[in-house]
C-alpha atoms as a PDB file:
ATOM      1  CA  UNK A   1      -6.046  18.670  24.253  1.00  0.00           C
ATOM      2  CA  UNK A   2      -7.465  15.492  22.684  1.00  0.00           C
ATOM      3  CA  UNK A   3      -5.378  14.580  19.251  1.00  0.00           C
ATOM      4  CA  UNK A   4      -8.253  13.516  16.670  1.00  0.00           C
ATOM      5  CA  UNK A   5      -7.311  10.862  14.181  1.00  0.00           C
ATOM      6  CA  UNK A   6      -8.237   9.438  11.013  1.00  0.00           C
ATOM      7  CA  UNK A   7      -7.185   6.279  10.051  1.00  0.00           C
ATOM      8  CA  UNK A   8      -7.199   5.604   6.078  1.00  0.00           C
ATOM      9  CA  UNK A   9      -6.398   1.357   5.267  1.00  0.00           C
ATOM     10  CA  UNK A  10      -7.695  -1.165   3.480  1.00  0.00           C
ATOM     11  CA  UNK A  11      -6.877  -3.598   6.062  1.00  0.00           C
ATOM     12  CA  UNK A  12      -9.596  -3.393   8.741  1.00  0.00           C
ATOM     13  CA  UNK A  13      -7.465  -5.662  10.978  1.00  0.00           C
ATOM     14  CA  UNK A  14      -4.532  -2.941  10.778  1.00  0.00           C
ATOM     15  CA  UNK A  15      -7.180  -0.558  11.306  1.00  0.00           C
ATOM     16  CA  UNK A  16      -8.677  -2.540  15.011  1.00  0.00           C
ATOM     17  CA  UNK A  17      -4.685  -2.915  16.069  1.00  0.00           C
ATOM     18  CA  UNK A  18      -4.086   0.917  15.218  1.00  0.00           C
ATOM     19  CA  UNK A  19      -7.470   2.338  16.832  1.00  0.00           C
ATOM     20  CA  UNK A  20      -6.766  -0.333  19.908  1.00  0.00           C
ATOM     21  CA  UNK A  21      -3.113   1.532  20.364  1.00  0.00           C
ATOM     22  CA  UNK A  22      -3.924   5.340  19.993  1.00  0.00           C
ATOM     23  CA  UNK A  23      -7.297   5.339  21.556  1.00  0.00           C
ATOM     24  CA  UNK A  24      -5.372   3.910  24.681  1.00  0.00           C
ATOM     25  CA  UNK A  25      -3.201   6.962  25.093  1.00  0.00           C
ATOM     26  CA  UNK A  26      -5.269   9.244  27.101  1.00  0.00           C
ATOM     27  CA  UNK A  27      -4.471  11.995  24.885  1.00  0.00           C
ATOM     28  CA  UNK A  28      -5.491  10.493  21.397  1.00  0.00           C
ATOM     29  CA  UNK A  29      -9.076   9.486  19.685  1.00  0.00           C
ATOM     30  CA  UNK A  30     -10.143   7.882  16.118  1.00  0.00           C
ATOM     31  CA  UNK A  31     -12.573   9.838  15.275  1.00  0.00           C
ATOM     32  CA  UNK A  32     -12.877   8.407  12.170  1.00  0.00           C
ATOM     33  CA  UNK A  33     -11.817   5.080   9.332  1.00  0.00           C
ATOM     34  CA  UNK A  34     -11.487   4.873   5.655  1.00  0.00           C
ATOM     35  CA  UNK A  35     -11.039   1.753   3.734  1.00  0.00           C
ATOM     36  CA  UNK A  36     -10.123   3.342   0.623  1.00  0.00           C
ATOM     37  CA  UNK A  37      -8.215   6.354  -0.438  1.00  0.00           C
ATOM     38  CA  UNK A  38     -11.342   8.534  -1.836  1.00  0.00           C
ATOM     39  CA  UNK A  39     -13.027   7.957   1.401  1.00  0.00           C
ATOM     40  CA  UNK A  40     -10.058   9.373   3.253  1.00  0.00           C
ATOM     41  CA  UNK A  41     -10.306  12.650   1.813  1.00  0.00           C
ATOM     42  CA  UNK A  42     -14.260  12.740   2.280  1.00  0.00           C
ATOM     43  CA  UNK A  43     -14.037  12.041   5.697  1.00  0.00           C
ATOM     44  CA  UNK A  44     -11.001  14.729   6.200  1.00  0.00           C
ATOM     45  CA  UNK A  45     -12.530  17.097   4.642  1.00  0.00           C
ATOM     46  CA  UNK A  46     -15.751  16.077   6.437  1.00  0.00           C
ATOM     47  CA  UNK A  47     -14.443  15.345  10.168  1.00  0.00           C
ATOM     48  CA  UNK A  48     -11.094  17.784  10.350  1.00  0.00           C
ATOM     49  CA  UNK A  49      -8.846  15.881  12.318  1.00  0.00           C
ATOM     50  CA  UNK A  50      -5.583  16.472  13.231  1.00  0.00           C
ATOM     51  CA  UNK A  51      -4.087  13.808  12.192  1.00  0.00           C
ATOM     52  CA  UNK A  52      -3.939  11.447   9.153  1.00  0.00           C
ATOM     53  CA  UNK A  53      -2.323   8.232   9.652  1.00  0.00           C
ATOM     54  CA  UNK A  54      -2.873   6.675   5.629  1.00  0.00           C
ATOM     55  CA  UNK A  55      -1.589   3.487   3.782  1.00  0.00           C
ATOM     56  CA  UNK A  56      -0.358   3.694   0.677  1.00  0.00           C
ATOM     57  CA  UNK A  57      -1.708   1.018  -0.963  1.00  0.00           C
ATOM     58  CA  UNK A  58      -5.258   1.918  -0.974  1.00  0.00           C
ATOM     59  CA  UNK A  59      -7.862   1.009  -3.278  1.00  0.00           C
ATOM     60  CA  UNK A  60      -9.678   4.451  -5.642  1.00  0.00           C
ATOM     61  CA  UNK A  61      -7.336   6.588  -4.590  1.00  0.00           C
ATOM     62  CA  UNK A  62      -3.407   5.483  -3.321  1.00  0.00           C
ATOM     63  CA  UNK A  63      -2.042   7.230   0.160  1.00  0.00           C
ATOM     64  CA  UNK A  64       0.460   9.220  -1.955  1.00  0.00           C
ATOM     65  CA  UNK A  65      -2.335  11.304  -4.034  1.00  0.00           C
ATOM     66  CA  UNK A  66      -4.431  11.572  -0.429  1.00  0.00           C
ATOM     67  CA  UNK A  67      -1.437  12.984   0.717  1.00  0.00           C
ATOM     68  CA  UNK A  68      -0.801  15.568  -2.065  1.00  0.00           C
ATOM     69  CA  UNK A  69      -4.803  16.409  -1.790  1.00  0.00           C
ATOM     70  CA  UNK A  70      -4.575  16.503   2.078  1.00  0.00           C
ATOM     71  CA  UNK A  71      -1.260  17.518   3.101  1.00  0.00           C
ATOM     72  CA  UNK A  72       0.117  19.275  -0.539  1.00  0.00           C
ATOM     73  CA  UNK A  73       1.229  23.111  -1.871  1.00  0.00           C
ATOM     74  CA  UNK A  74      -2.273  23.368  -2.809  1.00  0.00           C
ATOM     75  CA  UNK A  75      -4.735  22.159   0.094  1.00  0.00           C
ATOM     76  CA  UNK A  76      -6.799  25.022   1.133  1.00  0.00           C
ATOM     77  CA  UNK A  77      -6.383  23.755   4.811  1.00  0.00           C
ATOM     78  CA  UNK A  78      -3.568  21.703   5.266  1.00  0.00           C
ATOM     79  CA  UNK A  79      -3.889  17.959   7.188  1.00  0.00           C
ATOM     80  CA  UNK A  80      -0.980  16.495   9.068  1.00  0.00           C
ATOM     81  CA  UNK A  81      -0.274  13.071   7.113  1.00  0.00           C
ATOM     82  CA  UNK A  82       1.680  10.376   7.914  1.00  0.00           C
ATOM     83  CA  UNK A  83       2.272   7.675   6.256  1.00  0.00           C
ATOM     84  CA  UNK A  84       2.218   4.034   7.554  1.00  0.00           C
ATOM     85  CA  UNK A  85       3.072   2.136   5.248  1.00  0.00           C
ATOM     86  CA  UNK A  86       4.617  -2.317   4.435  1.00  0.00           C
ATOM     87  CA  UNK A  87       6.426  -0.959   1.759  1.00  0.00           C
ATOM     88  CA  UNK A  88       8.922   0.640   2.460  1.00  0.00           C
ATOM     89  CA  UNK A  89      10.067   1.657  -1.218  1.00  0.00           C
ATOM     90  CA  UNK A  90      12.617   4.301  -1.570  1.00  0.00           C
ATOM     91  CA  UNK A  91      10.436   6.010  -4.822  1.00  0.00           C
ATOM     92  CA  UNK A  92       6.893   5.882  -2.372  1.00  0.00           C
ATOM     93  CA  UNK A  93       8.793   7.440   0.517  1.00  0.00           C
ATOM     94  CA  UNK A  94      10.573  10.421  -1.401  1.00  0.00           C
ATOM     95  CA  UNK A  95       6.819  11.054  -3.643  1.00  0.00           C
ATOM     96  CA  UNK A  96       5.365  10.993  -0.425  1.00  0.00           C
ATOM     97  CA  UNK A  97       7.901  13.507   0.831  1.00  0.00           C
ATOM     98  CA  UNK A  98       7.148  15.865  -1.603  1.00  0.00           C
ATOM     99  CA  UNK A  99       3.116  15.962  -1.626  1.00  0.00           C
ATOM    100  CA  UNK A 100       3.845  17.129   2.291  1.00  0.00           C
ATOM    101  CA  UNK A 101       3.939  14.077   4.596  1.00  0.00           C
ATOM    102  CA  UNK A 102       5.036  14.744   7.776  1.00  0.00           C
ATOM    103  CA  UNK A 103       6.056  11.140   9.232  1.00  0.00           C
ATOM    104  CA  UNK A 104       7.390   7.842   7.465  1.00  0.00           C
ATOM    105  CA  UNK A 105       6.108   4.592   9.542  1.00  0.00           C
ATOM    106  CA  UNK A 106       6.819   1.196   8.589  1.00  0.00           C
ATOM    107  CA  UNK A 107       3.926  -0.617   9.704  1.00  0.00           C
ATOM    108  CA  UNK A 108       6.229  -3.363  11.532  1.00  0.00           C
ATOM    109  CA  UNK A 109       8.110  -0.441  13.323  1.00  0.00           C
ATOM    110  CA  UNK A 110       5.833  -1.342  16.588  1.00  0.00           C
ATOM    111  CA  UNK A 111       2.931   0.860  18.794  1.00  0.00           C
ATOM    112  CA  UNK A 112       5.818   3.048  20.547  1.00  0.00           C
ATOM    113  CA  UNK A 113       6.759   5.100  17.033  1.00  0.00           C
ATOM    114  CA  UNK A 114       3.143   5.227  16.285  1.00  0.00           C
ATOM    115  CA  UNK A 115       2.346   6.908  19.089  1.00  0.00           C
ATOM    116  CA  UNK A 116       5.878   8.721  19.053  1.00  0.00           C
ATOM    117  CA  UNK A 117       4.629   9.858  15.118  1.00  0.00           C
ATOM    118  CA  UNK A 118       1.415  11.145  16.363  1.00  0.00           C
ATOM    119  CA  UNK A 119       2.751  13.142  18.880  1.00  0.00           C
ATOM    120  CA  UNK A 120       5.721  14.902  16.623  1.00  0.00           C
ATOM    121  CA  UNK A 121       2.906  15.506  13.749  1.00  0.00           C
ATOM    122  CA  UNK A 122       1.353  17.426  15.885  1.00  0.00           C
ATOM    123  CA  UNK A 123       4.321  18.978  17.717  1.00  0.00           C
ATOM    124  CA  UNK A 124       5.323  20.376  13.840  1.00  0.00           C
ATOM    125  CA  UNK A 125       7.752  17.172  13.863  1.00  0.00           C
ATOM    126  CA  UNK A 126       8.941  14.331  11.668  1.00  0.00           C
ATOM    127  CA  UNK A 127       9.445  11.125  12.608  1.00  0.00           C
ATOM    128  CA  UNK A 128      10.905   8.581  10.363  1.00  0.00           C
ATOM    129  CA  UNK A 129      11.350   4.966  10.488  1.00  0.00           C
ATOM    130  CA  UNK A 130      15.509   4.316  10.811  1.00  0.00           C
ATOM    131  CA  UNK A 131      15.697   2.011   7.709  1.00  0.00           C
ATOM    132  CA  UNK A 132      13.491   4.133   5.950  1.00  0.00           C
ATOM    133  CA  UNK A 133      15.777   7.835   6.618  1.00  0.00           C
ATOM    134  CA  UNK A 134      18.935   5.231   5.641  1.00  0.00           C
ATOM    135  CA  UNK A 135      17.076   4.321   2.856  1.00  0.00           C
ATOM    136  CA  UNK A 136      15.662   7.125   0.861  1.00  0.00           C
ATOM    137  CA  UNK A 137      19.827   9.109   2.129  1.00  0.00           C
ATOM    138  CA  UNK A 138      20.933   6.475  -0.640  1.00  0.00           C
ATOM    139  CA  UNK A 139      18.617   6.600  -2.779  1.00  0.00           C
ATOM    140  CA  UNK A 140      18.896  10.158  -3.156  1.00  0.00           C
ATOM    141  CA  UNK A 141      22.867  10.606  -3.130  1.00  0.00           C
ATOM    142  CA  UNK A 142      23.280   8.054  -6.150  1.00  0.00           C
ATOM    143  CA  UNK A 143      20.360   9.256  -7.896  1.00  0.00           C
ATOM    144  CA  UNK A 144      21.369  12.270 -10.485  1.00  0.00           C
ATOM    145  CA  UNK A 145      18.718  14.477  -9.094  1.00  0.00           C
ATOM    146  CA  UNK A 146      18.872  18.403  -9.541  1.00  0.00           C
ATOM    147  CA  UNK A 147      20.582  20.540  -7.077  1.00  0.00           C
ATOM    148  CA  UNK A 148      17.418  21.981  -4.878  1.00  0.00           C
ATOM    149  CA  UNK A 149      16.569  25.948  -4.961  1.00  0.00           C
ATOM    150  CA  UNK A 150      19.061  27.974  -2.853  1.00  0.00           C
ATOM    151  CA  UNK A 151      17.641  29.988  -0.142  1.00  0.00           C
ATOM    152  CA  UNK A 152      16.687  33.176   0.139  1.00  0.00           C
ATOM    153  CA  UNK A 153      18.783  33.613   2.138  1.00  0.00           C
ATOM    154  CA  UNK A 154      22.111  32.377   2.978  1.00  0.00           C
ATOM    155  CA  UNK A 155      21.783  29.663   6.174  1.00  0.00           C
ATOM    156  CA  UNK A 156      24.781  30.772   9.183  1.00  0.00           C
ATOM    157  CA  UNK A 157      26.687  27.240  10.060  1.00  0.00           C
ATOM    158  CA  UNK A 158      24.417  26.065  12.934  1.00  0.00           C
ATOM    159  CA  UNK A 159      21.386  26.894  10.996  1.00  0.00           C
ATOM    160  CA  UNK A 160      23.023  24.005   8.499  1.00  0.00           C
ATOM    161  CA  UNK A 161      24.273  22.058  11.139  1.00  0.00           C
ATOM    162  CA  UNK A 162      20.435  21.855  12.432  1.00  0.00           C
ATOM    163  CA  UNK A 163      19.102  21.613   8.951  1.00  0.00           C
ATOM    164  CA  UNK A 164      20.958  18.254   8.724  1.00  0.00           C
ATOM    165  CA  UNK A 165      19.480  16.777  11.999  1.00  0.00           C
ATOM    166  CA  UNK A 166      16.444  18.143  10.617  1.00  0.00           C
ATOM    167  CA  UNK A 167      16.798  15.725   7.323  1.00  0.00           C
ATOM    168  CA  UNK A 168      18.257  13.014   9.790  1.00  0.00           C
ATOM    169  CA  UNK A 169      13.777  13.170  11.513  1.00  0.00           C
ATOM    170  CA  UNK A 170      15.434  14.197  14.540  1.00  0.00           C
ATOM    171  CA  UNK A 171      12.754  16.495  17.098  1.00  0.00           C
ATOM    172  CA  UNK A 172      13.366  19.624  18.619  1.00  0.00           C
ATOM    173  CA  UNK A 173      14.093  18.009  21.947  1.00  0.00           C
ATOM    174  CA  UNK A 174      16.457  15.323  20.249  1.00  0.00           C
ATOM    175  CA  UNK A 175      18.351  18.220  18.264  1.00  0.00           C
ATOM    176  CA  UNK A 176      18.408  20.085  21.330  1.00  0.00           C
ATOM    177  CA  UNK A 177      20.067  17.701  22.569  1.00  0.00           C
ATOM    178  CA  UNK A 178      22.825  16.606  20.431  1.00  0.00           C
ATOM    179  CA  UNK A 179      23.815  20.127  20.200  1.00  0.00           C
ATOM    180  CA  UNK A 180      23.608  21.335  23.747  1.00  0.00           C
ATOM    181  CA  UNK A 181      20.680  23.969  23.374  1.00  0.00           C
ATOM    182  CA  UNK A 182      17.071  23.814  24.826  1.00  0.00           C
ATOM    183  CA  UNK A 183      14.273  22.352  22.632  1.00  0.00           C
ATOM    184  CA  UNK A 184      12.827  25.786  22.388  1.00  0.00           C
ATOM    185  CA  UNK A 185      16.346  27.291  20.784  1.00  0.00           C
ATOM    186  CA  UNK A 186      16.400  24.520  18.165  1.00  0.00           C
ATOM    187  CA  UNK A 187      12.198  25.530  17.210  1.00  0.00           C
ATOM    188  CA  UNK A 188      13.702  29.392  17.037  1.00  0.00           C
ATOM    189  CA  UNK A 189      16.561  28.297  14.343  1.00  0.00           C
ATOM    190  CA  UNK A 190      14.280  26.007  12.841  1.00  0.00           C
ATOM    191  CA  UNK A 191      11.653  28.784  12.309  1.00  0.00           C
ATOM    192  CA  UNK A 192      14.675  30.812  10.861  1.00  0.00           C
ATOM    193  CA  UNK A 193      15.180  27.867   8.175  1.00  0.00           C
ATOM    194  CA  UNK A 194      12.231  27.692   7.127  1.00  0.00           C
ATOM    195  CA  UNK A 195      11.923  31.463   6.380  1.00  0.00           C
ATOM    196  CA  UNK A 196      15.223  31.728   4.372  1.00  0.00           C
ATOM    197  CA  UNK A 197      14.310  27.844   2.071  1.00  0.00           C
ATOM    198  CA  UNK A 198      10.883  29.197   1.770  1.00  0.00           C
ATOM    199  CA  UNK A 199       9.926  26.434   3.237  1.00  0.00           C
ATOM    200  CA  UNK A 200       6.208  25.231   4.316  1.00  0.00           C
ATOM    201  CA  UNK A 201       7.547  22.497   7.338  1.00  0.00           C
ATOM    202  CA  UNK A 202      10.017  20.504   8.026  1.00  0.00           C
ATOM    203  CA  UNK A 203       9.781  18.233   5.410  1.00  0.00           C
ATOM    204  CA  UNK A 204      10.696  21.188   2.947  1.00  0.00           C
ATOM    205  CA  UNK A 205      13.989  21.629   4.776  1.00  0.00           C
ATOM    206  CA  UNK A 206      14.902  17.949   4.539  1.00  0.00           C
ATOM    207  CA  UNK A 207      13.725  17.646   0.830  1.00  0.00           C
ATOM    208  CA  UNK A 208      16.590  20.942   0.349  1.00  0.00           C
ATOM    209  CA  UNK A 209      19.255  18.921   2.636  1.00  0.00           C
ATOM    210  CA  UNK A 210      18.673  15.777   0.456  1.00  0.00           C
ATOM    211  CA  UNK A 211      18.645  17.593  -2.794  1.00  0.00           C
ATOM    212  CA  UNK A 212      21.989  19.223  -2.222  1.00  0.00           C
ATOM    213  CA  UNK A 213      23.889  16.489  -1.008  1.00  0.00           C
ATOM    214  CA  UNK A 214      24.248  17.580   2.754  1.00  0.00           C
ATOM    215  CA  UNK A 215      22.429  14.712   4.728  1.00  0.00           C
ATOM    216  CA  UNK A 216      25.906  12.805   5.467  1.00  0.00           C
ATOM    217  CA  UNK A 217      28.433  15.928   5.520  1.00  0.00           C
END
């Protein structure tokens, strides 16, 4: 199956170097640019592909509101966003977070994580840029944020354990892994977490690690 992508950036060299790296992987095609936030939604909305990769400083509209429209609670039919972005500001990253991006880039991270990001959006995974995770973990520990929900129900230890490598943007094959279980084992508890946070992906179960202080236990 052919992974359809949008690419939403003001830039139109950044948008040549992107389009040059995915639509060399035989399993990847732009269908589709935006130079401005407003027009990234259109052509979403308008072309359906898989995959947003957006900017977030975009003229009209900025990458963090596409992503809310696109990727948010309330998007009739959810888009897989990620963001790919120079700045690599801890408030952008966490707002971003919440309106339902699924992948953190810094635009200097190189064409392998690109491609890597493409592939773990659609694989129901989130990849984030190293400085970036390290980043927003600090952020949010000396920030006096609100203790997130609790779940519905009460996670067993290796449904934390996971939960935390989760947060950390690690896949199902990395998590598998780390702890000595097959990729498909670590989908089955992540499925699990997601049920008992209430949770709509796995960005929702890093946003409840974050909030209550687990990331670095």
């Amino acid at each position: 199956m052919t992974i359809r992508i949008l690419l939403a950036d003001d830039q139109e060299s950044v948008r040549i170097g992107f389009r040059l790296i995915l639509d060399s992987q035989p399993d990847m095609e732009v269908v589709g640019e935006a130079g401005d936030g407003r027009q990234a939604v259109d052509l979403a909305e308008r072309l359906k592909p898989d995959v947003v990769l957006a900017d977030i400083r975009m003229p009209r509209m900025d990458g963090l509101e596409v992503t809310r429209r696109l990727a948010g609670p309330e998007a009739a039919n959810p888009v897989r966003v990620v963001v790919v972005t120079t700045f690599g500001l801890d408030e952008y990253v966490h707002t971003a977070l919440h309106n339902g991006a699924c992948g953190f880039l810094l635009k200097r991270s190189g064409p392998t994580l690109l491609v890597e990001a493409v592939r773990a959006a659609m694989a129901g995974d989130t990849l984030i840029s190293p400085s970036l995770t390290v980043s927003l973990l600090q952020h949010l520990q000396s920030a006096n944020r609100p203790r997130a929900a609790q779940p519905l129900e009460a996670l067993t230890e290796r449904e934390t354990e996971i939960a935390r490598l989760v947060a950390k943007g690690l896949t199902n094959a990395e998590i598998g892994a780390e702890l000595f279980i097959s990729a498909g084992t670590a989908k089955t508890h992540i499925a699990n977490i997601q049920r008992k946070l209430d949770a709509r992906n796995r960005v929702g179960i890093a946003a409840w690690v974050w909030g209550n202080g687990l990331a670095q236990n």
